[in-house]
N, C-alpha and C. Protein backbone atom coordinates (compact mmCIF):
# COMPACT_ATOMS: atom_id res chain seq x y z
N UNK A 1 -20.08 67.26 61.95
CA UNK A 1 -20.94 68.25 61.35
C UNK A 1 -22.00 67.54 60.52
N UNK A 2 -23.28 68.07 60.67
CA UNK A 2 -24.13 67.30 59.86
C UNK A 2 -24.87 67.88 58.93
N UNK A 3 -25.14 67.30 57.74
CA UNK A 3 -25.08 68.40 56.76
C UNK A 3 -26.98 68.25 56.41
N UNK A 4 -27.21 69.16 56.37
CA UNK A 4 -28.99 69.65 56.62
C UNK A 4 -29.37 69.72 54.95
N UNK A 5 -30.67 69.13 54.54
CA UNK A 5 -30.83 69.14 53.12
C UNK A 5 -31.84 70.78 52.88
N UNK A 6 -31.74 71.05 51.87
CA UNK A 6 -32.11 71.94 51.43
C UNK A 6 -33.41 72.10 50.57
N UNK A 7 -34.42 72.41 51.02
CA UNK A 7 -36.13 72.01 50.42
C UNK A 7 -36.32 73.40 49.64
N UNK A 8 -36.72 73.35 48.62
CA UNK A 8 -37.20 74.57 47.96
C UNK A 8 -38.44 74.46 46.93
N UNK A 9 -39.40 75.33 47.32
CA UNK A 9 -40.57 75.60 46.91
C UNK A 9 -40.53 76.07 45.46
N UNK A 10 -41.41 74.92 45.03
CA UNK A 10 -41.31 74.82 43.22
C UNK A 10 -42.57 75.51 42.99
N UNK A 11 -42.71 76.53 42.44
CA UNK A 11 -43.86 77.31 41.97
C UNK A 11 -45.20 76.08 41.35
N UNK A 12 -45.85 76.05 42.08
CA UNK A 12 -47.36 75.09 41.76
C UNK A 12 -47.34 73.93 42.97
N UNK A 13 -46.45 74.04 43.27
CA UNK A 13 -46.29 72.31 44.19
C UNK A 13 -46.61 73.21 45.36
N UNK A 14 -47.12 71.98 46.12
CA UNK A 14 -47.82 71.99 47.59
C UNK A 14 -46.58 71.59 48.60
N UNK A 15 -46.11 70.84 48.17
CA UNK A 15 -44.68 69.67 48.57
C UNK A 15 -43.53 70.63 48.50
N UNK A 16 -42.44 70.71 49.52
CA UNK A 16 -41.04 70.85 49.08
C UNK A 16 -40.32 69.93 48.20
N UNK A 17 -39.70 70.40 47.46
CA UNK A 17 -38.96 69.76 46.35
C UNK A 17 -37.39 69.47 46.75
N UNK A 18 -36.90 68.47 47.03
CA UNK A 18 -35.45 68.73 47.70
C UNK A 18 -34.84 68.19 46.25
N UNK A 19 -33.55 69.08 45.99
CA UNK A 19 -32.86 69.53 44.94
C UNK A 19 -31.72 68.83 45.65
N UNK A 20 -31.04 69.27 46.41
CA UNK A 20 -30.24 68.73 47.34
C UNK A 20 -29.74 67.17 47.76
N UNK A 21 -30.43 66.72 46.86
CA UNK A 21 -30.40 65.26 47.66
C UNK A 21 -29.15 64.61 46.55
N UNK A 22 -28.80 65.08 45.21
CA UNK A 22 -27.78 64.85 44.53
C UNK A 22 -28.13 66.14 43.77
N UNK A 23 -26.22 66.41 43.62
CA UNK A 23 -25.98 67.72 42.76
C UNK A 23 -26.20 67.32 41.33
N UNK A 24 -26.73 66.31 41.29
CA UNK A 24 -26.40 65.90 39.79
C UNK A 24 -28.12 65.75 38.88
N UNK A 25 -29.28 66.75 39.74
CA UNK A 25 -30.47 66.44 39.37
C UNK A 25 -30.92 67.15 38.19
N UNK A 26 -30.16 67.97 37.61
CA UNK A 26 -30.35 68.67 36.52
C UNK A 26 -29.70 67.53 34.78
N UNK A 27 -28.90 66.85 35.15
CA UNK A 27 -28.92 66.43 34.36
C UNK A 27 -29.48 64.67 34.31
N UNK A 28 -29.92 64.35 35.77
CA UNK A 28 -30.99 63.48 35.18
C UNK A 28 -32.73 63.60 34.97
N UNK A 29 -32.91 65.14 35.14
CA UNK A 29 -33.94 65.49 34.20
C UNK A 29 -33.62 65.44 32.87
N UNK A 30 -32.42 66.08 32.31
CA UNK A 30 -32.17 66.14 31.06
C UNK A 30 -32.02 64.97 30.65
N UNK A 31 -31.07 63.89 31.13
CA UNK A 31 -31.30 63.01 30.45
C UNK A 31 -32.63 61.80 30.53
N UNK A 32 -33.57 61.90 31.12
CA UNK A 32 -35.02 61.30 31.31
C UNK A 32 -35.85 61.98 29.88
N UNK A 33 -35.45 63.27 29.73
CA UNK A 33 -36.11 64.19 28.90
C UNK A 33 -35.36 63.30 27.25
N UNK A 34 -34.54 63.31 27.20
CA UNK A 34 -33.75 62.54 26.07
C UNK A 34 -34.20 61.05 25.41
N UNK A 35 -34.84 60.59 26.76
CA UNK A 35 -34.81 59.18 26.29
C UNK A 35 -36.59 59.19 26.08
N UNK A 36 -37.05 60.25 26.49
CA UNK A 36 -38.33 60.56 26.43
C UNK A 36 -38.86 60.83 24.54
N UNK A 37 -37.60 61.87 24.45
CA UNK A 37 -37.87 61.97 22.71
C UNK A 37 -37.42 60.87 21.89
N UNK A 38 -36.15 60.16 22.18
CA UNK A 38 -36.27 58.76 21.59
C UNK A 38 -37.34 57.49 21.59
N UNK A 39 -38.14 57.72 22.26
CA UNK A 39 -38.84 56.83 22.51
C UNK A 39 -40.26 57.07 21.86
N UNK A 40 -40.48 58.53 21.51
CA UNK A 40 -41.46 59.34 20.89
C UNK A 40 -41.08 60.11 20.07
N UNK A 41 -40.49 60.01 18.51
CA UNK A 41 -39.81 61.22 18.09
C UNK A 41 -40.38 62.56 18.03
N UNK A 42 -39.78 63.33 18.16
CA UNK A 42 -40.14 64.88 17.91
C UNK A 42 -40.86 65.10 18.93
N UNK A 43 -40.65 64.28 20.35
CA UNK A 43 -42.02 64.71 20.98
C UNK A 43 -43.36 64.89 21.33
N UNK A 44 -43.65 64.32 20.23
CA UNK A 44 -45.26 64.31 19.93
C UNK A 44 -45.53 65.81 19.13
N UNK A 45 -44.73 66.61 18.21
CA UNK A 45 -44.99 67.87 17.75
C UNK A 45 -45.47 67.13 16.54
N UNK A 46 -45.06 66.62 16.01
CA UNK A 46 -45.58 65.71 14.49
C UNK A 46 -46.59 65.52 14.33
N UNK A 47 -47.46 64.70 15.34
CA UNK A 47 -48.55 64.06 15.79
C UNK A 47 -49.73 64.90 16.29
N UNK A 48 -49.25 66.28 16.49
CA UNK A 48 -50.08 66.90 17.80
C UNK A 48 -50.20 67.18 18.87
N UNK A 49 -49.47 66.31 19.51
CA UNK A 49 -49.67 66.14 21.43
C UNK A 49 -48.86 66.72 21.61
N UNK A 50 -49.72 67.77 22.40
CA UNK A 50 -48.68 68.50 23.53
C UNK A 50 -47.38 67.71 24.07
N UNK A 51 -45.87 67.78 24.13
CA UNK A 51 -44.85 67.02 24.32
C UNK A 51 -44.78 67.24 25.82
N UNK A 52 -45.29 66.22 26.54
CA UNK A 52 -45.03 66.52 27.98
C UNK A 52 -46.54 66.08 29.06
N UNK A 53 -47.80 65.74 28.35
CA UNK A 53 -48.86 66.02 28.66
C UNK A 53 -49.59 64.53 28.08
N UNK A 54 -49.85 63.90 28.80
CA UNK A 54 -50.12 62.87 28.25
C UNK A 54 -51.73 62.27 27.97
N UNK A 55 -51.97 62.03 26.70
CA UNK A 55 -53.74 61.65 26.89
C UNK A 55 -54.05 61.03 27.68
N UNK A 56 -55.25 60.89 28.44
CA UNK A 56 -55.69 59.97 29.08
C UNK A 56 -57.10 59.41 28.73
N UNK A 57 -57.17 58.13 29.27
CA UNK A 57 -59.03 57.74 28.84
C UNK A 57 -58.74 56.70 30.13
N UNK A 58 -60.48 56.41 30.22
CA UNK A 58 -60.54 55.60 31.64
C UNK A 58 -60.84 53.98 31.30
N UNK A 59 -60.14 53.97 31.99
CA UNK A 59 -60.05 52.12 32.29
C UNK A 59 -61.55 51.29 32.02
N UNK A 60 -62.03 50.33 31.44
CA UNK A 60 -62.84 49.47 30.73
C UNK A 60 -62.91 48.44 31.55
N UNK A 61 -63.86 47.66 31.88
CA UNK A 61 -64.09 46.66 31.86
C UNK A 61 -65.34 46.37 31.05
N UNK A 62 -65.29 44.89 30.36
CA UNK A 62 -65.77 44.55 29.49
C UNK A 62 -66.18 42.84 29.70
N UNK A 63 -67.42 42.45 30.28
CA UNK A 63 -67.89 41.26 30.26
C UNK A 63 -69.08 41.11 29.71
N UNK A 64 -69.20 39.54 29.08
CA UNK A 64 -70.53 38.68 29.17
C UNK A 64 -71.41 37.80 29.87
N UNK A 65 -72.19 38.02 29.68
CA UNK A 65 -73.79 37.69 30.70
C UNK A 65 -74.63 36.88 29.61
N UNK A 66 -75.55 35.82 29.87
CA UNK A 66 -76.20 35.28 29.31
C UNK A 66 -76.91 36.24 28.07
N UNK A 67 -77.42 37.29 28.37
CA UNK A 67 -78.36 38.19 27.54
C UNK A 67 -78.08 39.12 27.06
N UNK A 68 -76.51 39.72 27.76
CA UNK A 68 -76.30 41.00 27.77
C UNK A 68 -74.60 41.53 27.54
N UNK A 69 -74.04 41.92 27.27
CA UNK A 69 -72.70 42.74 26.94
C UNK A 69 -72.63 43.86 28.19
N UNK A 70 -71.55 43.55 28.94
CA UNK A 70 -71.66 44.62 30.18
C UNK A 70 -70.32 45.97 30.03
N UNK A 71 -70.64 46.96 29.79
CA UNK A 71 -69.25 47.48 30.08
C UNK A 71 -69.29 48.68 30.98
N UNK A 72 -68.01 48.63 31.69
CA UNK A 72 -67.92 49.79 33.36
C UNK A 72 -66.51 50.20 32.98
N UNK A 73 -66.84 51.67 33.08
CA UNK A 73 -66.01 52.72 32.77
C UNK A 73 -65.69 53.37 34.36
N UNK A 74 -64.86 53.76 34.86
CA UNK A 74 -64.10 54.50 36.09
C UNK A 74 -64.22 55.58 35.58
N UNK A 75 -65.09 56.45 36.27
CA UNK A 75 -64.82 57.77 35.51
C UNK A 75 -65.34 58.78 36.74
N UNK A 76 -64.26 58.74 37.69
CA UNK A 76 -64.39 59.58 39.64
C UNK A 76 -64.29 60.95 39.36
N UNK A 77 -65.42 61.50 39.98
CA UNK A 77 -65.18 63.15 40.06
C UNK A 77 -66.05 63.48 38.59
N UNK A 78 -67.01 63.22 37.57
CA UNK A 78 -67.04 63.44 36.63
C UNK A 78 -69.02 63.77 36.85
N UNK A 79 -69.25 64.35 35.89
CA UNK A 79 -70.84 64.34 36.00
C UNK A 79 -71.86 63.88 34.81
N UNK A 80 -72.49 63.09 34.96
CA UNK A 80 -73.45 62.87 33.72
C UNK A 80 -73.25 63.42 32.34
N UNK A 81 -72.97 65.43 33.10
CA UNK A 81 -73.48 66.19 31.96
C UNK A 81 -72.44 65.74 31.06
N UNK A 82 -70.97 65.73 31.58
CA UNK A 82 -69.79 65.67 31.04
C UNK A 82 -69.71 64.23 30.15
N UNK A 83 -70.58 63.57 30.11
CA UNK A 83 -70.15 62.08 29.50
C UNK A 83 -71.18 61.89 28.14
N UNK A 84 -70.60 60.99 27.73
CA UNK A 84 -71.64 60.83 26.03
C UNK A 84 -71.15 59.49 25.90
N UNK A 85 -72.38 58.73 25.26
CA UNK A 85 -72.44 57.00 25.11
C UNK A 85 -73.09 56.81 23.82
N UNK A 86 -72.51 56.54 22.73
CA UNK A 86 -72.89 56.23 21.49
C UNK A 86 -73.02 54.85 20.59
N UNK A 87 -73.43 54.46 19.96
CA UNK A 87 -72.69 53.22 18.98
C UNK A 87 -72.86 54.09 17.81
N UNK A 88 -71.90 53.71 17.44
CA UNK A 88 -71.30 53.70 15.72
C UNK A 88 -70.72 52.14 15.01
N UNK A 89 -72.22 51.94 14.30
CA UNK A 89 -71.42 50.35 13.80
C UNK A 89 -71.59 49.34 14.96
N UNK A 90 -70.95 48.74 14.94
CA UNK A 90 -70.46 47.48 16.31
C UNK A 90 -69.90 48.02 17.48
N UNK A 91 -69.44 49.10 17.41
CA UNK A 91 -68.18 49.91 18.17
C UNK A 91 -69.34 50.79 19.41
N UNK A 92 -69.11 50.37 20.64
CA UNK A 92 -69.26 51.12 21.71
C UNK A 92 -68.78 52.57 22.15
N UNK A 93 -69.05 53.99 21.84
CA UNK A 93 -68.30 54.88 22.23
C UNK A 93 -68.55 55.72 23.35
N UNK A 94 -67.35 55.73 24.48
CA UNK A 94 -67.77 56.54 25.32
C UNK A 94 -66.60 57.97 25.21
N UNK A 95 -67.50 58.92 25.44
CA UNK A 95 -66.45 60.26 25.19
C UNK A 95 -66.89 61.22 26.38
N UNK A 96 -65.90 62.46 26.23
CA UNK A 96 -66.66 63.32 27.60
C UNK A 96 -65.31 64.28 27.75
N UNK A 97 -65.27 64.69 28.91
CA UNK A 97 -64.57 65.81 29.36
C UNK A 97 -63.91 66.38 30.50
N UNK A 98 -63.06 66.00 31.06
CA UNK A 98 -63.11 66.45 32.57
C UNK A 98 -62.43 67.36 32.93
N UNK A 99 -62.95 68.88 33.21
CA UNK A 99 -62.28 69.88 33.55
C UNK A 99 -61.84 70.21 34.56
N UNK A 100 -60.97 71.16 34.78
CA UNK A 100 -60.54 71.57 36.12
C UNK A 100 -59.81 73.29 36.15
N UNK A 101 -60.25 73.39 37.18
CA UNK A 101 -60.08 74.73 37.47
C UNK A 101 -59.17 74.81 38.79
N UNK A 102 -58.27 73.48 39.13
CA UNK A 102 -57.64 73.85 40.22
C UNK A 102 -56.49 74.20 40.30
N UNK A 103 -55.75 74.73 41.01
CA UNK A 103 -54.55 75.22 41.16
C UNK A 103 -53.39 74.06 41.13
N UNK A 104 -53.47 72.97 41.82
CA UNK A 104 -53.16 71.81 41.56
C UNK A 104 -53.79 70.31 41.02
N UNK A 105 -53.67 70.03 40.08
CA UNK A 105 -54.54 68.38 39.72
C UNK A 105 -53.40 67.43 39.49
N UNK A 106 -53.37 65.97 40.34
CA UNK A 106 -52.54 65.19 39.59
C UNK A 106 -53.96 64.05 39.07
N UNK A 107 -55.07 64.28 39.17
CA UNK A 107 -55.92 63.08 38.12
C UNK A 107 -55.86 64.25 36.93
N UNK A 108 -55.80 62.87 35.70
CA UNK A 108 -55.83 63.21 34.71
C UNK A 108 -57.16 64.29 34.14
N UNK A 109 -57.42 65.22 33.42
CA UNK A 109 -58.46 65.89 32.60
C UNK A 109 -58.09 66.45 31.36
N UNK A 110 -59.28 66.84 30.75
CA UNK A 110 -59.35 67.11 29.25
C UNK A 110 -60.09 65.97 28.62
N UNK A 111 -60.33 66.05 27.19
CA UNK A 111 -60.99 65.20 26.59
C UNK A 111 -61.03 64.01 26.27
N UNK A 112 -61.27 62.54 25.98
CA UNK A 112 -60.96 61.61 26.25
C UNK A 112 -62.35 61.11 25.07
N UNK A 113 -61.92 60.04 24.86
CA UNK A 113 -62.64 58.77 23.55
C UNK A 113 -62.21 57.73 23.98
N UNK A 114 -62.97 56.58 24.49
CA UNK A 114 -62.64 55.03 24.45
C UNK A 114 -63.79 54.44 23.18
N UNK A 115 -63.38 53.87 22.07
CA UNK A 115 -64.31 53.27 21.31
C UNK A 115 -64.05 51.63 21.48
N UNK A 116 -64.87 50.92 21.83
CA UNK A 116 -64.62 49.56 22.21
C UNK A 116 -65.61 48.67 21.31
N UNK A 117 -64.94 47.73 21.05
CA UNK A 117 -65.55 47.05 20.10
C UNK A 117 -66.20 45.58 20.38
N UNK A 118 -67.61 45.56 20.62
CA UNK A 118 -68.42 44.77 21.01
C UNK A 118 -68.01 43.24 20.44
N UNK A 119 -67.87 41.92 21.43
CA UNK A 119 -68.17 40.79 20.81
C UNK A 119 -69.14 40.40 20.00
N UNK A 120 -69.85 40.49 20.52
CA UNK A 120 -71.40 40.04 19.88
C UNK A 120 -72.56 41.18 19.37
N UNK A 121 -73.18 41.07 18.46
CA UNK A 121 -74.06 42.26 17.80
C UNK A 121 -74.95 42.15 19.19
N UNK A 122 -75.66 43.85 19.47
CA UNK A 122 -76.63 43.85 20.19
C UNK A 122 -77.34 44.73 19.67
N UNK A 123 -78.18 45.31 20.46
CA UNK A 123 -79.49 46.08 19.87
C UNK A 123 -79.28 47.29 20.88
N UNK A 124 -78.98 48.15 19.63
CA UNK A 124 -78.72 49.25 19.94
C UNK A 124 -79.54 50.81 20.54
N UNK A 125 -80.83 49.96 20.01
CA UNK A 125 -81.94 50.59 20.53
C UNK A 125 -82.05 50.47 22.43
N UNK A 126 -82.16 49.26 22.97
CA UNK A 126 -82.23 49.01 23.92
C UNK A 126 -80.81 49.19 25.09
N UNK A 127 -79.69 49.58 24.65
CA UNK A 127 -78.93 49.93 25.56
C UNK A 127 -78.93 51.03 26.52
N UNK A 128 -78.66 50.30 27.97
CA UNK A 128 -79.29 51.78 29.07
C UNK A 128 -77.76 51.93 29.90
N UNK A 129 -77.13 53.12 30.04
CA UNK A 129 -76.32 53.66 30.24
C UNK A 129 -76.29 53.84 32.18
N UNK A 130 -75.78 53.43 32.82
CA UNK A 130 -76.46 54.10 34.24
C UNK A 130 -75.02 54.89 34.79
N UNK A 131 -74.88 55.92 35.98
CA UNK A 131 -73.98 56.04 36.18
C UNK A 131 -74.03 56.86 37.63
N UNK A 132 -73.11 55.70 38.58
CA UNK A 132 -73.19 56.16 39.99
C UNK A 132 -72.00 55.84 40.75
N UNK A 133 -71.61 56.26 41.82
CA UNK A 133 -70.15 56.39 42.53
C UNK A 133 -69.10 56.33 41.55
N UNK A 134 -69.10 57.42 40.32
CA UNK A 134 -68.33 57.42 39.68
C UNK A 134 -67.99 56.37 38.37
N UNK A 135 -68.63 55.14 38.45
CA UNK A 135 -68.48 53.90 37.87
C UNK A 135 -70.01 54.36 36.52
N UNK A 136 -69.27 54.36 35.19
CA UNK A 136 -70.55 54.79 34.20
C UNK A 136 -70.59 52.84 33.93
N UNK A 137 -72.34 52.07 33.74
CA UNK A 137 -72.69 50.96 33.60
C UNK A 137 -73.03 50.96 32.36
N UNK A 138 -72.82 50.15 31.33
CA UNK A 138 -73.71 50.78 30.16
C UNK A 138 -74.16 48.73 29.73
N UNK A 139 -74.58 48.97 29.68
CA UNK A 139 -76.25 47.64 29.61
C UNK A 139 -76.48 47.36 28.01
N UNK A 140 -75.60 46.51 27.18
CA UNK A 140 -75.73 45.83 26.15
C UNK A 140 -76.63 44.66 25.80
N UNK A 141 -78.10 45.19 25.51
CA UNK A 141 -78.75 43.73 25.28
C UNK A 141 -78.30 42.73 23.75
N UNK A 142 -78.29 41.77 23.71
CA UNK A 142 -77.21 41.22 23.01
C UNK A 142 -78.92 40.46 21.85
N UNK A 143 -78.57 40.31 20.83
CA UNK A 143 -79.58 40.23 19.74
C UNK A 143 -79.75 38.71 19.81
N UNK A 144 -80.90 38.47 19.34
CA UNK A 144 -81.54 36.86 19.55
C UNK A 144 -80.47 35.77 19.22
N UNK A 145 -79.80 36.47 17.46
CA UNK A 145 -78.66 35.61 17.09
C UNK A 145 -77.62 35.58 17.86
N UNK A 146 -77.25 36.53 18.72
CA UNK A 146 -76.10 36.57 19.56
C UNK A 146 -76.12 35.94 20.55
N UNK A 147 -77.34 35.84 21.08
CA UNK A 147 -78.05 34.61 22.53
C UNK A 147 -76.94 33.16 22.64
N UNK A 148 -75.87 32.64 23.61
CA UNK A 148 -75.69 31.50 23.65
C UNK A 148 -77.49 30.35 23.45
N UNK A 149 -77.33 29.60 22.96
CA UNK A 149 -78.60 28.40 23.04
C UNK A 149 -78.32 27.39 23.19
N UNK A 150 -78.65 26.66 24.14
CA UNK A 150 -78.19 25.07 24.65
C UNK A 150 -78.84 24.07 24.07
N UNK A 151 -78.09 23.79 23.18
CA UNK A 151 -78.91 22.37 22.50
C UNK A 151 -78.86 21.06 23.42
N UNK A 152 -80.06 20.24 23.00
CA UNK A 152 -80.42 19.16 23.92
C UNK A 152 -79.46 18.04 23.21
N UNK A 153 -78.38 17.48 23.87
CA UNK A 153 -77.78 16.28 23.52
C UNK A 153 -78.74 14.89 23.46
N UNK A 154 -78.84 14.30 22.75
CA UNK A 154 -79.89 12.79 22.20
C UNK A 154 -79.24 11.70 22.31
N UNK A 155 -79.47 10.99 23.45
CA UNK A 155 -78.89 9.37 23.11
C UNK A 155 -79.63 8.45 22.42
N UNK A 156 -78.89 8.17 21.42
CA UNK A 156 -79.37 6.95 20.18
C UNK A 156 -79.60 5.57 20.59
């Protein structure tokens, strides 16, 4: 006799959910859920955060160029309107928003802040922001004092 698993449709999921595969799945949700609040007390109710829902912000990269401070933000599916590029101080800020209206999302949305903190002073006037296939560029010109300068070595 062969014993047939049992798929059942979880209200929001696209996917069958097999329950079936051990009788014992109720209590290793519960206990995942346990080690979840030890690891975060209270859940995140203390703090604010929704207990269960996790912030997100997008991944950074952050290099130097002879002239310039480069930084590229991942930010897929998102639109111009939704994004904001600031300095405050030394500190690079990118902020924004990504909504959704779908019935199912597993990319992250909602509001998001990366403040990154520049090596070298630049000029804040002259930074140009660009943003295409999803990838935001933001163009740090780096200040005269900040310039590497190659001094001429002298043999005596």
């Amino acid at each position: 006799m062969k014993l047939a698993k049992h798929h059942e449709m979880t209200k929001g999921s696209l996917a069958p959910v097999s329950r079936a595969i051990s009788p014992f799945w109720p209590l290793r949700r519960l206990r995942n859920e346990m080690e979840r609040l030890f690891e975060e007390p209270f859940g995140g109710w203390l703090t604010g955060e929704t207990p269960g829902i996790e912030a997100w912000m997008p991944v950074v990269n952050v290099y130097e160029e002879k002239n310039n401070i480069i930084v590229k933000a991942e930010l897929p599916g998102m639109k111009k309107e939704e994004l904001e590029v600031y300095m405050s101080g030394d500190n690079l800020n990118i902020a924004g928003e990504r909504k959704t209206d779908m019935y199912r999302s597993e990319w992250y949305f909602g509001r998001f802040h990366r403040n990154i903190s520049l090596p070298v002073s630049v000029k804040a006037e002259k930074i140009e922001a660009h943003y295409k296939d999803g990838i935001l560029t933001i163009i740090c010109p780096k200040t005269e004092e900040a310039k590497r300068r190659q001094i001429e070595i002298k043999v005596d």
